[in-house]
Structure formats: structure tokens, C-alpha cells
Protein backbone atom coordinates (compact mmCIF):
# COMPACT_ATOMS: atom_id res chain seq x y z
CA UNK A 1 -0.86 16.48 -3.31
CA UNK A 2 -3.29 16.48 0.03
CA UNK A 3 -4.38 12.90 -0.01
CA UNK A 4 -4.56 9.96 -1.08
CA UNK A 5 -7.62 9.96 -3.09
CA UNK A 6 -6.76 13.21 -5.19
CA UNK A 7 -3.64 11.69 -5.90
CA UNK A 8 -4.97 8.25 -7.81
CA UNK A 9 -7.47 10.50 -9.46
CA UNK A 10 -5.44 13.17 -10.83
CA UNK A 11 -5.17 11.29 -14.13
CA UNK A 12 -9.38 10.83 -14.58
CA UNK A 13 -10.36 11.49 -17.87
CA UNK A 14 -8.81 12.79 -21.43
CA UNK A 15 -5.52 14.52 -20.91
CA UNK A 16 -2.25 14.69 -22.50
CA UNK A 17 1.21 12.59 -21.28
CA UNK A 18 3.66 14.74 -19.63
CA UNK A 19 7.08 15.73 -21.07
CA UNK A 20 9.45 15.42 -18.32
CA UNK A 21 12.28 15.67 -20.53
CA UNK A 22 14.88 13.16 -22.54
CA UNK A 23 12.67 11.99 -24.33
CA UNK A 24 10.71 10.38 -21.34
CA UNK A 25 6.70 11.22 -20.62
CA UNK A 26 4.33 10.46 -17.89
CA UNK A 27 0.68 9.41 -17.66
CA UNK A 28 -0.62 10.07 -14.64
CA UNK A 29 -2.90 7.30 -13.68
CA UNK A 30 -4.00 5.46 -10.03
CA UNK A 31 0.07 4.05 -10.81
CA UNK A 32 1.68 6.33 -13.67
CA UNK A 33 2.90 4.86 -16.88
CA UNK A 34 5.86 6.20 -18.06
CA UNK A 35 6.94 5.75 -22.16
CA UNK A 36 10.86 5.94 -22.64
CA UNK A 37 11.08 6.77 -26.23
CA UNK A 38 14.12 5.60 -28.11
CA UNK A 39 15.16 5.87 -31.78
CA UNK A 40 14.82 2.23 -32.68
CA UNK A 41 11.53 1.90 -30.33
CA UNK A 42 10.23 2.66 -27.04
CA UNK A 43 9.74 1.15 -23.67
CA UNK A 44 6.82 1.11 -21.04
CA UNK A 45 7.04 1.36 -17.56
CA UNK A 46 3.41 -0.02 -16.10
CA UNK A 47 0.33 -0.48 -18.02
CA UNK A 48 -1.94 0.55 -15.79
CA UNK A 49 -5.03 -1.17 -14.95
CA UNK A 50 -7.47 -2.37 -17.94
CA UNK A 51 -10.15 0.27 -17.64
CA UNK A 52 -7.15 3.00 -18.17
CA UNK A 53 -5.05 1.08 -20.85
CA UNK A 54 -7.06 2.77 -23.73
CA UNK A 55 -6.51 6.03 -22.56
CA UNK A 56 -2.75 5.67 -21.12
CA UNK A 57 -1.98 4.05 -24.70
CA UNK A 58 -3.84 7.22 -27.09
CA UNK A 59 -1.37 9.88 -24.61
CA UNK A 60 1.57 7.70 -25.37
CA UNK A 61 1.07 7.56 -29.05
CA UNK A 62 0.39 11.66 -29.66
CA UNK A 63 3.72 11.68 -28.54
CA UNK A 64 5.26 9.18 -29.94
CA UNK A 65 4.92 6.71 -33.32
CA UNK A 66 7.77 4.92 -32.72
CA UNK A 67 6.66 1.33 -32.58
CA UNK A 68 6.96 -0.43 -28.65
CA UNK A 69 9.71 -3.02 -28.41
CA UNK A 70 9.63 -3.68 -24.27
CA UNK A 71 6.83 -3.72 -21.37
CA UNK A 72 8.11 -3.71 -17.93
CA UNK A 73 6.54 -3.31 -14.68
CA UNK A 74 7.72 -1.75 -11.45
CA UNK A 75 5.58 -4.27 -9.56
CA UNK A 76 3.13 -6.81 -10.52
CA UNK A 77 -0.14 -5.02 -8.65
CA UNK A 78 -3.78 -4.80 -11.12
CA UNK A 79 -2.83 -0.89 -11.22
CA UNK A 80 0.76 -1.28 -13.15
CA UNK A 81 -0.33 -4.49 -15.11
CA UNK A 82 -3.62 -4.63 -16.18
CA UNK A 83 -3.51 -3.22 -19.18
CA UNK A 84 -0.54 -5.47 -20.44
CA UNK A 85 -2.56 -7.26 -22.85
CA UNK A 86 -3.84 -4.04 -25.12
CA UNK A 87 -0.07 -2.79 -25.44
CA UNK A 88 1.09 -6.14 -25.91
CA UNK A 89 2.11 -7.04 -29.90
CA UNK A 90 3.96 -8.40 -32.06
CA UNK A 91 7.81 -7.55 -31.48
CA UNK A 92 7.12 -6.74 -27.94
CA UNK A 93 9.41 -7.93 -25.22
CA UNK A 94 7.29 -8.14 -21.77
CA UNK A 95 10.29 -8.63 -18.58
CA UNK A 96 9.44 -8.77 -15.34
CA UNK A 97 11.15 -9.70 -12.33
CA UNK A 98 11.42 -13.66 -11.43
CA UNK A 99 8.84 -13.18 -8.72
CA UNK A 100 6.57 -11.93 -10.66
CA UNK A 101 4.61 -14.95 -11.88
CA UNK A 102 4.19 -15.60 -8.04
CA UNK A 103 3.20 -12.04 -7.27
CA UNK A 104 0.80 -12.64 -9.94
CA UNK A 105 -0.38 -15.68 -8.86
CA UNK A 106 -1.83 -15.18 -5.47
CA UNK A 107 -3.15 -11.90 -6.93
CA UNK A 108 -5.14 -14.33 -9.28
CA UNK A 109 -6.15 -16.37 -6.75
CA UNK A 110 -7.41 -13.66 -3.97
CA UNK A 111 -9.17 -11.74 -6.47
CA UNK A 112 -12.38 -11.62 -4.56
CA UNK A 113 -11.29 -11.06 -1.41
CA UNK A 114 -9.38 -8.33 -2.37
CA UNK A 115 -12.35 -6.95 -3.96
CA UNK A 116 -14.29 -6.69 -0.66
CA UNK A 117 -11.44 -5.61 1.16
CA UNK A 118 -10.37 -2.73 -1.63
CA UNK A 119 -14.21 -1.63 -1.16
CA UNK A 120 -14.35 -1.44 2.48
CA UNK A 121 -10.88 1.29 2.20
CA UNK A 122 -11.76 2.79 -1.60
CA UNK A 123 -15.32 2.11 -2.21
CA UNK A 124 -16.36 5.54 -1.01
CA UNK A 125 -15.12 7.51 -3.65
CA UNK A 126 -14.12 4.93 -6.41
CA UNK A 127 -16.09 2.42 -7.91
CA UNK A 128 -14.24 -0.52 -7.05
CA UNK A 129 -16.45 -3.23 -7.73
CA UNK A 130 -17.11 -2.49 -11.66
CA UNK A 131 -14.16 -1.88 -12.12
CA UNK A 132 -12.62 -5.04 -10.51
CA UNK A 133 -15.13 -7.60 -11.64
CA UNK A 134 -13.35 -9.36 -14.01
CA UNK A 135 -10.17 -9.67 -14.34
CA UNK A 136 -7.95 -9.05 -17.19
CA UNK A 137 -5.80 -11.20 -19.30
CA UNK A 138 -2.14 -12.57 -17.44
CA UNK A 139 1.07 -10.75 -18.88
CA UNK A 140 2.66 -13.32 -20.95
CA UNK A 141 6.98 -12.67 -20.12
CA UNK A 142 9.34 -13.07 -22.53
CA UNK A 143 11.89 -12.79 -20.54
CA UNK A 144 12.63 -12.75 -16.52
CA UNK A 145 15.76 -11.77 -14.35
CA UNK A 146 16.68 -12.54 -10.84
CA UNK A 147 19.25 -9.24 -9.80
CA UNK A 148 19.11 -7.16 -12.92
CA UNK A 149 18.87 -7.21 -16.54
CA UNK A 150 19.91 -4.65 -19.40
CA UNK A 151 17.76 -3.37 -21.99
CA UNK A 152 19.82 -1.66 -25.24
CA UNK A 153 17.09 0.62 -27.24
CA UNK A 154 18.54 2.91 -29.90
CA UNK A 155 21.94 3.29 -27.91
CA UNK A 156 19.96 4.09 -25.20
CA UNK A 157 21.27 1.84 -21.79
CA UNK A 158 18.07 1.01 -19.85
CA UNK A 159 18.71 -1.26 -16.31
CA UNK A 160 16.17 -3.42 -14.62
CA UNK A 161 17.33 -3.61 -11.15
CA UNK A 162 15.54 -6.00 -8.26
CA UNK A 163 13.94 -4.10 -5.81
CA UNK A 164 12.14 -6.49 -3.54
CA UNK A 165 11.66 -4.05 -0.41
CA UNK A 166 9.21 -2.26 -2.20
CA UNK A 167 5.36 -3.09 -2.15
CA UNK A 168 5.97 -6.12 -3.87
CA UNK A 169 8.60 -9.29 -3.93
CA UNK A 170 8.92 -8.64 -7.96
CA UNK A 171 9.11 -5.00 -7.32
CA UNK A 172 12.01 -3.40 -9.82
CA UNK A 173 13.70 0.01 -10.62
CA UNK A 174 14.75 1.30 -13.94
CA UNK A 175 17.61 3.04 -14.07
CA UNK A 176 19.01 5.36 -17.21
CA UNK A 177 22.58 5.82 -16.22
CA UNK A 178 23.34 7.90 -18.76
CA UNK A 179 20.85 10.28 -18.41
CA UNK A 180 21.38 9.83 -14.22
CA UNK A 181 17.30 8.77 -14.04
CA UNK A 182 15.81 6.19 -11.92
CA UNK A 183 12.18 5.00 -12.04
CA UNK A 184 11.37 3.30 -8.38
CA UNK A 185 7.15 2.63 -8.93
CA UNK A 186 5.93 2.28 -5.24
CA UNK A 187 9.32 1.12 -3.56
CA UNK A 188 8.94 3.67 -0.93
CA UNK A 189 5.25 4.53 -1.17
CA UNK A 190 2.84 6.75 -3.11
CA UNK A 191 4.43 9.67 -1.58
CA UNK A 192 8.04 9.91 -1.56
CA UNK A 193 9.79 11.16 1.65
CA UNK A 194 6.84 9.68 3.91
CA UNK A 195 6.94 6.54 6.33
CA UNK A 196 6.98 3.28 4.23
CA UNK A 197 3.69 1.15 4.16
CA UNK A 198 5.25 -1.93 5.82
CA UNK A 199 1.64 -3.43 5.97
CA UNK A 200 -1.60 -2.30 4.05
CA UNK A 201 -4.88 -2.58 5.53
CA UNK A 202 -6.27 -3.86 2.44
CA UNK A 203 -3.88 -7.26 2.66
CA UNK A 204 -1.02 -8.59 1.13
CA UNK A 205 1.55 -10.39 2.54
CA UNK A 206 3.69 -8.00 5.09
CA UNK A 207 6.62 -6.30 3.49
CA UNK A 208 10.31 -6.94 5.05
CA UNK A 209 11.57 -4.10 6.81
CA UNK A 210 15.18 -4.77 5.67
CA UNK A 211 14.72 -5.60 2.68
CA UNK A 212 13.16 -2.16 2.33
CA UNK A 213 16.39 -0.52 3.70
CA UNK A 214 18.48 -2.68 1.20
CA UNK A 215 16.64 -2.08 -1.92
CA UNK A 216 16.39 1.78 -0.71
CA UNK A 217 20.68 1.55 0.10
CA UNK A 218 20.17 0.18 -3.65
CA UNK A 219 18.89 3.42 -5.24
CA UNK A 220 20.81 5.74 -3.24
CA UNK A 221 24.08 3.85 -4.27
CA UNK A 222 23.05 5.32 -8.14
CA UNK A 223 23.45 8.76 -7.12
CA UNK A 224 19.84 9.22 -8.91
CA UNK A 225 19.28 12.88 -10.81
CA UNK A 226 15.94 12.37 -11.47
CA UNK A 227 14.02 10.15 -9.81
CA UNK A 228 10.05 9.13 -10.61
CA UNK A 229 8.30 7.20 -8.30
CA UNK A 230 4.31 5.95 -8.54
CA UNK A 231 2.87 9.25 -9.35
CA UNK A 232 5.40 11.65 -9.64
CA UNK A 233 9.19 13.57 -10.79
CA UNK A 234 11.93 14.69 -8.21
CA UNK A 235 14.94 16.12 -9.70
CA UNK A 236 18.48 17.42 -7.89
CA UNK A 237 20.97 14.81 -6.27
CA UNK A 238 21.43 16.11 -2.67
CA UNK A 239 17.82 16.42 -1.93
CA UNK A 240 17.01 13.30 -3.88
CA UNK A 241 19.42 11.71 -1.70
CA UNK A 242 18.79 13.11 1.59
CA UNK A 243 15.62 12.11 1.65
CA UNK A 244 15.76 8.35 0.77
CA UNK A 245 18.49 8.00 3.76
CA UNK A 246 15.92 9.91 5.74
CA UNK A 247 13.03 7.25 5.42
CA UNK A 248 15.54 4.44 5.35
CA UNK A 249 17.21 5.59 8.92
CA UNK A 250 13.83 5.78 10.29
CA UNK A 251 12.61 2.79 8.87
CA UNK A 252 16.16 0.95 10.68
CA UNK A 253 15.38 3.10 13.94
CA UNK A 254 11.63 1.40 14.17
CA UNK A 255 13.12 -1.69 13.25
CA UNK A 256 15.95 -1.41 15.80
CA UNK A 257 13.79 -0.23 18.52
CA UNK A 258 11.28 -3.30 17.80
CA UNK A 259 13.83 -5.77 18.21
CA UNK A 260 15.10 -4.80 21.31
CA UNK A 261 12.15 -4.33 22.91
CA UNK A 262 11.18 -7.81 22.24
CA UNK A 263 14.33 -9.03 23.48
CA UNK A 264 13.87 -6.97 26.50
CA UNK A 265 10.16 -9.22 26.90
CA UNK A 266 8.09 -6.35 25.77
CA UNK A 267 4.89 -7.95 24.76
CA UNK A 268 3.41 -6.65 20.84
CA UNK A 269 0.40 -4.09 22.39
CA UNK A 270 3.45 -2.05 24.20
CA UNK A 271 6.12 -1.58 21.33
CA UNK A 272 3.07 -0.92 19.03
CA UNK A 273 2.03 2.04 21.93
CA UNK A 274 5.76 2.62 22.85
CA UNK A 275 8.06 2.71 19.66
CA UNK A 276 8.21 5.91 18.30
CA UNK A 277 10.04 7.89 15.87
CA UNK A 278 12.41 10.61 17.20
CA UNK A 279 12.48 14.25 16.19
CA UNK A 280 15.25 13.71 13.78
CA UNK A 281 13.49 11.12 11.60
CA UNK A 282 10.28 12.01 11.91
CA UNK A 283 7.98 11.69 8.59
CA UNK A 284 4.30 12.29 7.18
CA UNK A 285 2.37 8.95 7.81
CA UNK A 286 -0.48 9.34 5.08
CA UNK A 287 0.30 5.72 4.18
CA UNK A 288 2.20 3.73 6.20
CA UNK A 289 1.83 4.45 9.68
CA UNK A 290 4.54 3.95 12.34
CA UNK A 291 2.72 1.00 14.93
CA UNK A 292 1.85 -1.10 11.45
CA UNK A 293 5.45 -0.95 10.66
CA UNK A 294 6.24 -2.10 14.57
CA UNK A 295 3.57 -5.17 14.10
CA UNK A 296 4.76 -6.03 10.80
CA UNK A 297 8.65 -6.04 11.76
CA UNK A 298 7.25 -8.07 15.13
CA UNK A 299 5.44 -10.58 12.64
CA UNK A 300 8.06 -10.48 9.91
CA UNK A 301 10.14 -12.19 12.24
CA UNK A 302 8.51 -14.59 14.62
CA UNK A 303 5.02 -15.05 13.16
CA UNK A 304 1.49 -14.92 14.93
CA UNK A 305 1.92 -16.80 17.59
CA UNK A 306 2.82 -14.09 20.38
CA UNK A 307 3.23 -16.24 23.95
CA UNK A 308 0.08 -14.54 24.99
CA UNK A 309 -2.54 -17.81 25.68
CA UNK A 310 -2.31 -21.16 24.58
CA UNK A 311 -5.58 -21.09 22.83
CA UNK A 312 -3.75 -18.89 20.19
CA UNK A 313 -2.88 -22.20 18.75
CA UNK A 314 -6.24 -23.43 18.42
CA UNK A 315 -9.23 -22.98 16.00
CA UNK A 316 -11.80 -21.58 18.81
CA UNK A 317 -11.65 -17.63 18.52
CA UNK A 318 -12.24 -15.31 22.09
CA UNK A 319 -15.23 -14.37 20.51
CA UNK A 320 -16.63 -18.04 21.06
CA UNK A 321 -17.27 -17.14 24.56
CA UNK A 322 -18.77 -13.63 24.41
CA UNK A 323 -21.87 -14.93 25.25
CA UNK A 324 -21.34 -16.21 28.28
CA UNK A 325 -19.94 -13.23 29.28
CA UNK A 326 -23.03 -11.55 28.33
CA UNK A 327 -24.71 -14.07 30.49
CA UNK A 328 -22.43 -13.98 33.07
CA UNK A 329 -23.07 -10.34 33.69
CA UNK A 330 -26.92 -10.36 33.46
CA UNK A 331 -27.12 -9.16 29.52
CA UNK A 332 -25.40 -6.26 27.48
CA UNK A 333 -26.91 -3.51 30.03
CA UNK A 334 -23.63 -3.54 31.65
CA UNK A 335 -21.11 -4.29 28.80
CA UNK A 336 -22.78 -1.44 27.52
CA UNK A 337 -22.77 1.02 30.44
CA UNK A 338 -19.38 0.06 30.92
CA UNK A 339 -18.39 0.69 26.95
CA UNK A 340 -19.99 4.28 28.00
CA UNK A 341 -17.99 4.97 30.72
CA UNK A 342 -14.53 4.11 29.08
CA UNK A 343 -16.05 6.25 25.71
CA UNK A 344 -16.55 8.89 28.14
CA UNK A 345 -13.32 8.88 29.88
CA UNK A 346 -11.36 8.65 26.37
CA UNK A 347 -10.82 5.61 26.37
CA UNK A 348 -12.33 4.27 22.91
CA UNK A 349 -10.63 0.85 22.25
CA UNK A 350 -11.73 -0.38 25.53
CA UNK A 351 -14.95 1.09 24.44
CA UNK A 352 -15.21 -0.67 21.38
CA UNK A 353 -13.52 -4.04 23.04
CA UNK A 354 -17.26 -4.29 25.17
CA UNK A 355 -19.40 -3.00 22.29
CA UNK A 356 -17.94 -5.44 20.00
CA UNK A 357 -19.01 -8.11 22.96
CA UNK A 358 -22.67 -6.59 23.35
CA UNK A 359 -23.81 -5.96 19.10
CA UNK A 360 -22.44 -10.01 18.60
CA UNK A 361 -25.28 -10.64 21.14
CA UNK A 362 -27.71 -7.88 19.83
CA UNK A 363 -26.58 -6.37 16.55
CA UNK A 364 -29.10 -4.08 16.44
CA UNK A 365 -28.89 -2.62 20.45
CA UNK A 366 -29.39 1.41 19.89
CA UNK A 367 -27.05 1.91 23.20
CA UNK A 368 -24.59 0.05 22.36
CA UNK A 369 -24.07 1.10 18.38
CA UNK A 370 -24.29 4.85 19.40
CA UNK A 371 -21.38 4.19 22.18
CA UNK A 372 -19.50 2.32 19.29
CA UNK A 373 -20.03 5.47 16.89
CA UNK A 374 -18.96 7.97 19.94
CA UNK A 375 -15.85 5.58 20.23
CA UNK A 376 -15.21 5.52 16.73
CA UNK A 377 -15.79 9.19 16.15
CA UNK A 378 -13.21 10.17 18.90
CA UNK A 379 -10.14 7.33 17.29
CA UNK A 380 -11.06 9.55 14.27
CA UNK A 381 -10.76 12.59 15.61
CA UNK A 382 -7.50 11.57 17.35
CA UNK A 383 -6.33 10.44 14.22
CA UNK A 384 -5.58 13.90 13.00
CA UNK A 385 -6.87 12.23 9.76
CA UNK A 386 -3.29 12.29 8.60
CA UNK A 387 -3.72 8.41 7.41
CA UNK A 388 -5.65 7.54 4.42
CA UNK A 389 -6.11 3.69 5.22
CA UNK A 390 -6.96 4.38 8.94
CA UNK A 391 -9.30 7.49 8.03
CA UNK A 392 -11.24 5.52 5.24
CA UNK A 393 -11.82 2.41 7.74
CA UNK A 394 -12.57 4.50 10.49
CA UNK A 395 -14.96 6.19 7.83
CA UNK A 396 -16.63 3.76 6.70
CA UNK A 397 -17.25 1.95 9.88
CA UNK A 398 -18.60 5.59 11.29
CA UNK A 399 -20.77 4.95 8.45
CA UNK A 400 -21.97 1.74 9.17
CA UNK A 401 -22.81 1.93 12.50
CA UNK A 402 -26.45 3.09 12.88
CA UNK A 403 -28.97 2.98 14.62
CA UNK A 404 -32.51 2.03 14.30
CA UNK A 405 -33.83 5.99 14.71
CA UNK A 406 -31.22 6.81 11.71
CA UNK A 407 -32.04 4.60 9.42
CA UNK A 408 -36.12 5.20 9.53
């Protein structure tokens, strides 16, 4: 899969579930579903969200009429639990992690900001704001675990292990020992084998770089066969393997190098230009990307406050005195002509550091938003438009940023 966006759309529309053997099928939604069928009944992994629960649930039952006895979710995110409430019945165990009524919670809560944040990276090609406008009813848990938790369906020997590295603190794997099978949801990503998403442009609260390599050392200590992740099946042992101690050894390596480089005084802008990954680990970064990972190990451990002025600590933001710079210089003419000159010289942050300075003053200055698009165009093109986040903001703000002539 190319991107991203073909890859949370591949299940759009009526299709069948997907026999991936042992009596185990897929659904291929923005987060798959998978259906574990067992002789006695049959479990779900993820739900979906509530506008695909109808159609995630009709796939499931052409291939099965055994009735459901457990829901379980890889991690509590609207795309794996949103359609809890239409599978939900009576009989049916729901477990979850212990973090999950917390993961849930702030979810709840953030619900609208997440909505304009989710538009600004997916609105382009998904319509997120239907779709997300109200929210669906809470899983109700039966039951909770802290480390793991066994499920017994039909002799069948079903583990719920804690995986809290992964995207989420209630994030869990399922593992079928017997048939050597371990579902992982997004513990290492959409795509597996790629750098981890440490930090998502969209928001939620950063993701700890060790206990990524933990909960990763967790799966590889299996031994996994078969292993399904978000969206889709890898099968053979050696490769399987191989490539999990790939990511986590890079993901150690970034973390490693960030750590010494701030005890060697390095200052956050540097590692996050500096810290690289060698030859030997490096990976695709279509989702995470390696400086996020740098500023979210930098954060994960001593917080926002970086040393760097003391009105850091204060509620008055830089921007609070753009306009007496603009004064101070005789107007956005040179801010502007400056911006130019850096654009020119490929140099587009500095570029964009003025123009932001000049369009608070004058939003609608022609100069100054075609020297931000020229800026913006060239951190696009220098992109390589390997990263979906960073391509869809850059995107969108290429979008945005018009000028009078354009828009008459």
C-alpha cells in the first residue's frame, strides 16, 4: 500500500471479510476488525468506528453464525471502538485494558478539538466532520486486566497481553499460542516495519519511547507466526522477527542519541536537525517521522520548559510583540523582503518565521502570502512527500494561503 489515504480506504463500501486462515477473518476498515471464530462462540478484535459497524458486522456474519461471546479492542481510538454498541448483546463479554476508561475519557472530552484538528490532516479526502459529529455510545466493560488476561472459547486459548507502547496507554495484543498468531492493532504503526509515530500531528498525548521498545521486546519474546497488525497479515517467524528488532533498535538508537545529546547541552532545534538514523536502521517514515520521535523523547522526559527564555514560563506568547517589530522596522515591507530573500536562498522556515510576523499585522498582504506559499511549496517539495501527516499539513496550508488575485 502507497499511502496513507489508500490504506484507510481500502475497506469503502460492500465487500466480503477475508479468510486468513484458522478460522480467523479480516475486515478491512480505517482500523481492521478481525472475528476469531470458535466452536462455542466467537471473538472480536475492534469494532470499528459507528458509521462502519453495520457493514463490518453483515461480513462477519456471512461467515460466521456462531453467536459473539467477547469484544476486545487493540486500543481505545473512535476507529477500533465505535461501533461497540451495535455488536454489543446479551452474553457478550466487552474487556479492555485498565487504561482504557481513561483513554476513553479524554477522548470524550476533546471530541471537538480533535474534530478540527482530524480535518485540518484528513479533511481533504475524507469527510471528517459528518462523520465525527456525534459521538457514539461508551463501551460498557465487563471485565478489565492490568498485564494480561485469558480468554477460553471452544478450547481455543486466546491471551490479552498489555501493550502500552503502542498508540495508546490501553493498547493490547492478542495472542493465539496455539495457533503461533498475534494480533498487535497499531502498536508499531499503520505500516509495519516503518519508523514508529512517537507523536501525531493530530494530538494525543506523546507516546513513550521505551515503553514502545518494551511492549515491541514483548511480541518478539512470542516468537509470533502470524502476525496482523491495523490493516494487515504477515506470516513466517524470521522475517516477522527481524523486522520488529529492526524498528525497535532504531527506535533505542534515536532515543540513545537524544539523550546524550542533551546531556552533552545540545539545545532541542539541533538534535531535532542533528539526530539521525544510520544506514543500518534506516526505515520508511510515512507516519512517524524521525525529528518528532527526537522532540517527543526530549519532551517525554523533561517537559516543555526547554532553558531557552524565562518568558517560557509565562502566559505572554512571542507573538505578543510582533507588532512592534513591525513598527520597529517601518511596516511589513521589510519583514517581507527579507522573508523573500531567505525563500530565495532556500531557506523556508526562516521564510515563514517573518511571514508569519508580517500576515498577523496584514492577513491579507499579497507579498507576503505568495512568499509564504513559495516557502511552503519548497518544505513540500523537500519533503519527498514520503510523510502523510507532514504532506497533508503542508497541503492544506499550500491551500490556504491565497491571495487576493486567486481568489477573485
Amino acid at each position: 500500500m502507497s499511502s496513507l489515504d489508500e490504506l484507510v480506504k481500502q475497506g469503502e463500501g460492500a465487500q466480503d471479510a477475508v479468510d486468513v486462515g484458522d478460522g480467523i477473518f479480516m475486515s478491512r476498515n480505517i482500523a481492521n476488525s478481525y472475528l476469531v471464530t470458535a466452536p462455542d462462540g466467537d471473538l472480536v478484535i475492534n469494532t470499528g468506528t459507528d458509521f462502519e459497524a453495520e457493514e463490518i458486522k453483515s461480513r462477519f456474519a456471512r461467515v460466521s453464525n456462531g453467536p459473539l461471546r467477547v469484544i476486545t479492542f487493540t486500543q481505545g481510538h473512535p476507529d477500533h471502538v465505535g461501533g461497540w454498541s451495535l455488536f454489543n448483546g446479551a452474553g457478550v463479554e466487552t474487556i479492555a485494558q485498565a487504561n482504557h476508561r481513561d483513554v476513553r475519557e479524554y477522548w470524550r472530552h476533546l471530541h471537538p478539538f480533535y474534530v478540527r484538528r482530524i480535518m485540518a490532516l484528513w479533511g481533504a479526502f475524507m469527510d471528517v466532520e459528518s462523520q465525527a459529529a456525534t459521538l457514539p455510545p461508551e463501551p460498557v466493560l465487563t471485565g478489565s486486566f492490568v498485564d494480561s488476561h485469558t480468554v477460553e472459547l471452544g478450547g481455543r486459548r486466546i491471551e490479552l497481553l498489555s501493550t502500552p507502547g503502542g498508540e495508546t496507554t490501553d493498547a493490547l495484543a492478542v495472542w493465539m499460542p496455539e495457533q503461533r498468531a498475534v494480533f498487535i492493532g497499531n502498536l508499531m504503526g499503520p505500516f509495519f516495519g516503518h519508523v514508529p509515530n512517537l507523536y501525531t500531528l493530530r494530538g494525543d498525548k506523546i507516546r513513550s519511547a521505551i515503553a514502545f521498545i518494551h511492549s515491541v521486546d514483548r511480541v518478539i519474546a512470542l516468537a509470533p507466526e502470524t502476525l496482523f497488525n491495523g490493516h494487515d497479515v504477515f506470516h513466517g517467524a524470521d522475517e516477522i522477527e527481524a523486522t520488529m528488532t529492526k524498528v525497535r533498535d532504531a527506535t533505542a538508537y534515536l532515543r540513545d542519541r537524544t539523550i546524550d545529546g542533551m546531556n552533552a547541552g545540545s539545545d532541542l532545534w539541533t538534535l531535532m536537525r542533528d539526530v539521525t538514523l544510520p544506514n543500518e536502521f534506516a526505515l520508511p517514515q510515512v507516519h512517524g517521522k524521525v525529528p518528532w520521535i527526537v522532540r517527543a523523547i526530549w519532551e517525554e522526559h523533561v517537559g516543555w520548559f526547554r532553558y531557552e527564555s524565562t518568558t517560557e514560563l509565562y502566559d505572554v506568547p512571542p507573538s505578543a510583540v510582533w507588532p512592534d517589530v513591525v513598527e520597529l522596522v517601518g511596516g511589513t515591507g521589510p519583514l517581507i523582503e527579507r522573508a523573500d530573500t531567505h525563500a530565495q536562498a532556500g531557506r523556508p522556515l526562516q521564510a515563514l518565521h517573518l511571514t508569519d510576523i508580517a500576515l498577523a499585522q496584514s492577513p491579507g498582504d499579497g507579498d507576503a502570502l505568495r512568499v509564504k506559499r513559495a516557502a511552503l511549496e519548497a518544505l513540500l517539495a523537500a519533503s519527498g512527500r514520503e510523510n502523510h501527516s507532514e504532506v497533508q499539513w503542508l497541503e492544506q496550508e499550500i491551500k490556504n494561503t491565497t491571495t487576493t488575485e486567486e481568489n477573485a
